[in-house]
N, C-alpha and C. Protein backbone atom coordinates (compact mmCIF):
# COMPACT_ATOMS: atom_id res chain seq x y z
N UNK A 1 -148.01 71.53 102.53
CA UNK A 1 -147.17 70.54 103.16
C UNK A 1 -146.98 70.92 104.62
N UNK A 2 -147.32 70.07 105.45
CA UNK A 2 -146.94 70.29 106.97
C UNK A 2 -145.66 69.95 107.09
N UNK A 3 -144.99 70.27 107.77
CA UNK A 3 -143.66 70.23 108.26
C UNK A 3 -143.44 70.27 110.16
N UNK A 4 -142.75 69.63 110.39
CA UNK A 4 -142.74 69.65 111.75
C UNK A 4 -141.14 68.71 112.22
N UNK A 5 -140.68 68.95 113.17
CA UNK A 5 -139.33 68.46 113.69
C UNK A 5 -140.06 67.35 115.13
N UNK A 6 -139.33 66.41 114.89
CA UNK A 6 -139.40 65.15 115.46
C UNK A 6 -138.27 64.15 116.20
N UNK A 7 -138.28 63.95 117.44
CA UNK A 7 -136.67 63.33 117.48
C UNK A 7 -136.97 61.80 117.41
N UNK A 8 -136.08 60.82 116.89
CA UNK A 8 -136.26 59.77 116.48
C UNK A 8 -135.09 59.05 117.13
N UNK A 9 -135.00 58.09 117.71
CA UNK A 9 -134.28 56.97 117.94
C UNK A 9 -133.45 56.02 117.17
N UNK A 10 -132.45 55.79 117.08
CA UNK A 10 -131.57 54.91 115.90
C UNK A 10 -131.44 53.59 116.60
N UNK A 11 -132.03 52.41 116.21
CA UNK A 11 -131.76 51.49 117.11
C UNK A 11 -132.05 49.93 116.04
N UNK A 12 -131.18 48.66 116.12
CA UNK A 12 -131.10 48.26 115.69
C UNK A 12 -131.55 48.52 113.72
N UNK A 13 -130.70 49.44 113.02
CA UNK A 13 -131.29 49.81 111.79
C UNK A 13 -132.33 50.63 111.33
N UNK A 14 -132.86 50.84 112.72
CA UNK A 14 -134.15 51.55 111.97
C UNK A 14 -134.63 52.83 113.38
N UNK A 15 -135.13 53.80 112.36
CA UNK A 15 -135.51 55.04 113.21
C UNK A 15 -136.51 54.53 114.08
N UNK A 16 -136.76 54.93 115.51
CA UNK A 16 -138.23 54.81 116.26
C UNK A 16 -138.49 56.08 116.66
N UNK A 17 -139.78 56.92 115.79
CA UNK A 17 -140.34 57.93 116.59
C UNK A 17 -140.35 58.23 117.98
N UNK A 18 -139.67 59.32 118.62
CA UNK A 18 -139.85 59.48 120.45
C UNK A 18 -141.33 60.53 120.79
N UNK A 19 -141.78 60.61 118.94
CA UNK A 19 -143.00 61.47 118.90
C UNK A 19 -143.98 60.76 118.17
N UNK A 20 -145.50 61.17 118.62
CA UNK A 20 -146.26 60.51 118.00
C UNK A 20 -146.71 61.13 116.56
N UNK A 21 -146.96 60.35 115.39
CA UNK A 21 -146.76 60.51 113.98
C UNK A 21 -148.37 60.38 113.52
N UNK A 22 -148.79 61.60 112.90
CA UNK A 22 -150.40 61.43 112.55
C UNK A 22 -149.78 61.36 110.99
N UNK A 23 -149.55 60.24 110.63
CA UNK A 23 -149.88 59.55 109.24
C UNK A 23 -150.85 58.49 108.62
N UNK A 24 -151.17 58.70 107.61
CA UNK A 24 -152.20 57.55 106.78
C UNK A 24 -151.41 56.05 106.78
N UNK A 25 -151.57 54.88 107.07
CA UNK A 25 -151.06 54.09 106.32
C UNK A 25 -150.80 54.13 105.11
N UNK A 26 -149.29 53.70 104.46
CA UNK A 26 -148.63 53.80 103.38
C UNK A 26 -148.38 55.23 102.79
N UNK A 27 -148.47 56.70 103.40
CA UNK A 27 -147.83 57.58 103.29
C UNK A 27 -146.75 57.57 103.11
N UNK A 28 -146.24 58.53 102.46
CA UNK A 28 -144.92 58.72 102.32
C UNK A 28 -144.47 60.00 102.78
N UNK A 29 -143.26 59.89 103.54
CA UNK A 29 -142.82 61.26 104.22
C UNK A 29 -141.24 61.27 103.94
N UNK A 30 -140.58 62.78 104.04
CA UNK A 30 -139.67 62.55 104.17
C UNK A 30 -139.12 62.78 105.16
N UNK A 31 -137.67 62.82 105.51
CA UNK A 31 -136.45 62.71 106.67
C UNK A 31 -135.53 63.12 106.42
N UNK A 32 -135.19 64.34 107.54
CA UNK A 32 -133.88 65.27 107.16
C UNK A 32 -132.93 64.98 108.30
N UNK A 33 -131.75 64.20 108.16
CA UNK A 33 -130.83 63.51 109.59
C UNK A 33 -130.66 64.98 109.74
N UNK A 34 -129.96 64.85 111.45
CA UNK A 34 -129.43 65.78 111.88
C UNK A 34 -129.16 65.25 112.94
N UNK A 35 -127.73 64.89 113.23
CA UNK A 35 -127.46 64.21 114.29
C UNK A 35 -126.68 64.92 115.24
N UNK A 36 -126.38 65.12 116.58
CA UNK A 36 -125.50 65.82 117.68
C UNK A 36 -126.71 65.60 118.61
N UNK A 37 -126.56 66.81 119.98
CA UNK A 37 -127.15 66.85 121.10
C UNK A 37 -127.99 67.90 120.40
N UNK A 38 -129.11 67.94 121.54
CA UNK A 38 -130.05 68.90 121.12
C UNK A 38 -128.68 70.46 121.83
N UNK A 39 -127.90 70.24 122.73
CA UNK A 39 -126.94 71.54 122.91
C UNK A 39 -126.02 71.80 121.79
N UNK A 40 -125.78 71.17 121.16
CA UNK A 40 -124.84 71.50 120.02
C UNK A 40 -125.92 71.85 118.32
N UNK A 41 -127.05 71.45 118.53
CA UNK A 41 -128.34 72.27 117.51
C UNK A 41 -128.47 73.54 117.74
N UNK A 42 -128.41 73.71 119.30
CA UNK A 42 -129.34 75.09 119.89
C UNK A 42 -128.09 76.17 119.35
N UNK A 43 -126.53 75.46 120.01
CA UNK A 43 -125.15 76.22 120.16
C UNK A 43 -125.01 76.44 118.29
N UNK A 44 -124.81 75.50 117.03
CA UNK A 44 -125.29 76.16 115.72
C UNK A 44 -126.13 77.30 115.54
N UNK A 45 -127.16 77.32 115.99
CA UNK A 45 -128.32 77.78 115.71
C UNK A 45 -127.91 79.37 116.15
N UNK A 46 -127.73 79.37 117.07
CA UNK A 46 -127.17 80.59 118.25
C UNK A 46 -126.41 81.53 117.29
N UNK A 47 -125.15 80.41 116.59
CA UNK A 47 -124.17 81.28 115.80
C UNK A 47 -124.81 81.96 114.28
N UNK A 48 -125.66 81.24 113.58
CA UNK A 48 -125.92 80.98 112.77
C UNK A 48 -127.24 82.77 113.15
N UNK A 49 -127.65 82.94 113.93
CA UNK A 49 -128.64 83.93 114.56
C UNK A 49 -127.53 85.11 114.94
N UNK A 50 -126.53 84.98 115.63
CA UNK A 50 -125.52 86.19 115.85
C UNK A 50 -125.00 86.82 114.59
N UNK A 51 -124.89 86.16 113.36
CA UNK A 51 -124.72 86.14 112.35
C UNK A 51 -125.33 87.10 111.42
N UNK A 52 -126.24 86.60 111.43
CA UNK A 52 -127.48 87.28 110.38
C UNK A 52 -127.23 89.03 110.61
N UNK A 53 -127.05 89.37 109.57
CA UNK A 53 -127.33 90.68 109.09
C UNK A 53 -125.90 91.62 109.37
N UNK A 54 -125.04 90.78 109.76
CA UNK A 54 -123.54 91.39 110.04
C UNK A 54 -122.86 92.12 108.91
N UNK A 55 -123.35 91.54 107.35
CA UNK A 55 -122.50 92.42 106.40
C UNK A 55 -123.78 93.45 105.78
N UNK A 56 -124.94 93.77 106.75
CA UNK A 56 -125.67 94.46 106.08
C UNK A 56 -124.97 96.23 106.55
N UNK A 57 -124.86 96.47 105.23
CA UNK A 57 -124.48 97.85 105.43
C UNK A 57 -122.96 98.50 105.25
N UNK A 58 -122.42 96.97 105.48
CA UNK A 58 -120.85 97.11 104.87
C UNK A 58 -120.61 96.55 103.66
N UNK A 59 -121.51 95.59 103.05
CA UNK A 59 -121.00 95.50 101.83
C UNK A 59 -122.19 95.63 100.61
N UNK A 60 -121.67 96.18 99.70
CA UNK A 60 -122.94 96.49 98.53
C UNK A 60 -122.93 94.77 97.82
N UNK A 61 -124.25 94.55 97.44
CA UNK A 61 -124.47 93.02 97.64
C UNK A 61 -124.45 93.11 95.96
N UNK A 62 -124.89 93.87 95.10
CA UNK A 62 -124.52 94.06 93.31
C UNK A 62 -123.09 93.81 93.12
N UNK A 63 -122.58 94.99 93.60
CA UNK A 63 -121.38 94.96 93.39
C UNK A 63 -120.25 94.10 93.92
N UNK A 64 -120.67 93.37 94.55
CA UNK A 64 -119.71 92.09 95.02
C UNK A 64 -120.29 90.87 93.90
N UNK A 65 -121.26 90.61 93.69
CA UNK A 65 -121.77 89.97 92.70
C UNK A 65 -121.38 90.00 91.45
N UNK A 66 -121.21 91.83 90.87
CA UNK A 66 -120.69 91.74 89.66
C UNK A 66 -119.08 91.23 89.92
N UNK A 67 -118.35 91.54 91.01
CA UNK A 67 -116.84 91.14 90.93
C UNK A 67 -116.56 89.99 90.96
N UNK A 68 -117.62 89.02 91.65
CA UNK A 68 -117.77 87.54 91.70
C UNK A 68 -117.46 87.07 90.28
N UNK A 69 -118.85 87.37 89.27
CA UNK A 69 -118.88 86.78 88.30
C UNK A 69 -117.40 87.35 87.29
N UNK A 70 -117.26 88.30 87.02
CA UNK A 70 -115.92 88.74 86.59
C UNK A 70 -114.43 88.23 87.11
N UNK A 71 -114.65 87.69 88.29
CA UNK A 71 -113.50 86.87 88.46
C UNK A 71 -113.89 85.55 88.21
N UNK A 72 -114.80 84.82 88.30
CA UNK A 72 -115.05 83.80 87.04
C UNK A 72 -114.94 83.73 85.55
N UNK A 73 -115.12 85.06 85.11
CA UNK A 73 -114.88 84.74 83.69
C UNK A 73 -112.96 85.05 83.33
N UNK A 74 -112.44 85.38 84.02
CA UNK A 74 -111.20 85.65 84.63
C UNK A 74 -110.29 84.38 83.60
N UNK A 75 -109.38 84.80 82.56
CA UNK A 75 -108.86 83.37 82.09
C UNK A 75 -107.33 83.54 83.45
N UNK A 76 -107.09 84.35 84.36
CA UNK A 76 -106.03 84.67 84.68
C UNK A 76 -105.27 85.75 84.47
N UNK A 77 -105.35 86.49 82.98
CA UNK A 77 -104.75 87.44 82.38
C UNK A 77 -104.85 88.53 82.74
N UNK A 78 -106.50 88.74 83.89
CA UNK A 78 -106.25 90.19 84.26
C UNK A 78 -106.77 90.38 85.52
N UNK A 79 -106.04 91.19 86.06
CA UNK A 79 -105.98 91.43 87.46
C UNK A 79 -107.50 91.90 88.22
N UNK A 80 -107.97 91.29 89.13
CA UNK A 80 -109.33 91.58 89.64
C UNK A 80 -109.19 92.01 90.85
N UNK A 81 -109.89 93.23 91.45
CA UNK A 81 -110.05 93.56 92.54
C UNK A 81 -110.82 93.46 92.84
N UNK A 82 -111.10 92.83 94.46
CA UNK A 82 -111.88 93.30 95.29
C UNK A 82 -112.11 94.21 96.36
């Protein structure tokens, strides 16, 4: 599957490619909205990248998992730490 990002136009009801589209007639594709400025994509993106890998090393990723699920099975009755 090719994949590729495309900006599209919203105008009377219907998307207009601002890119040119190498499709077959009667293809079918799909479409993932994502609407803002391309500065408020980049400014997500940014945070979403400063992000990455911040709880590596402070938290054991099993053992938060097993406390997860144990406070799900949790009827209330007993006290769970994290």
């Amino acid at each position: 599957m090719d994949m590729r990002t495309i900006t599209l136009r919203y105008e009377n009801g219907t998307l207009i490619p601002l890119d040119t589209l190498d499709l077959k007639e009667g293809e079918t594709i799909t479409v993932t909205v994502a609407s803002g400025t391309d500065d408020d994509r980049r400014r997500r993106a940014d945070v979403l990248k400063a992000a990455c890998g911040m709880w590596k090393g402070n938290v054991d990723g099993e053992t938060m998992l097993r406390e997860i699920y144990a406070a799900r099975e949790n009827d209330g009755t007993r006290k769970v730490e994290i």
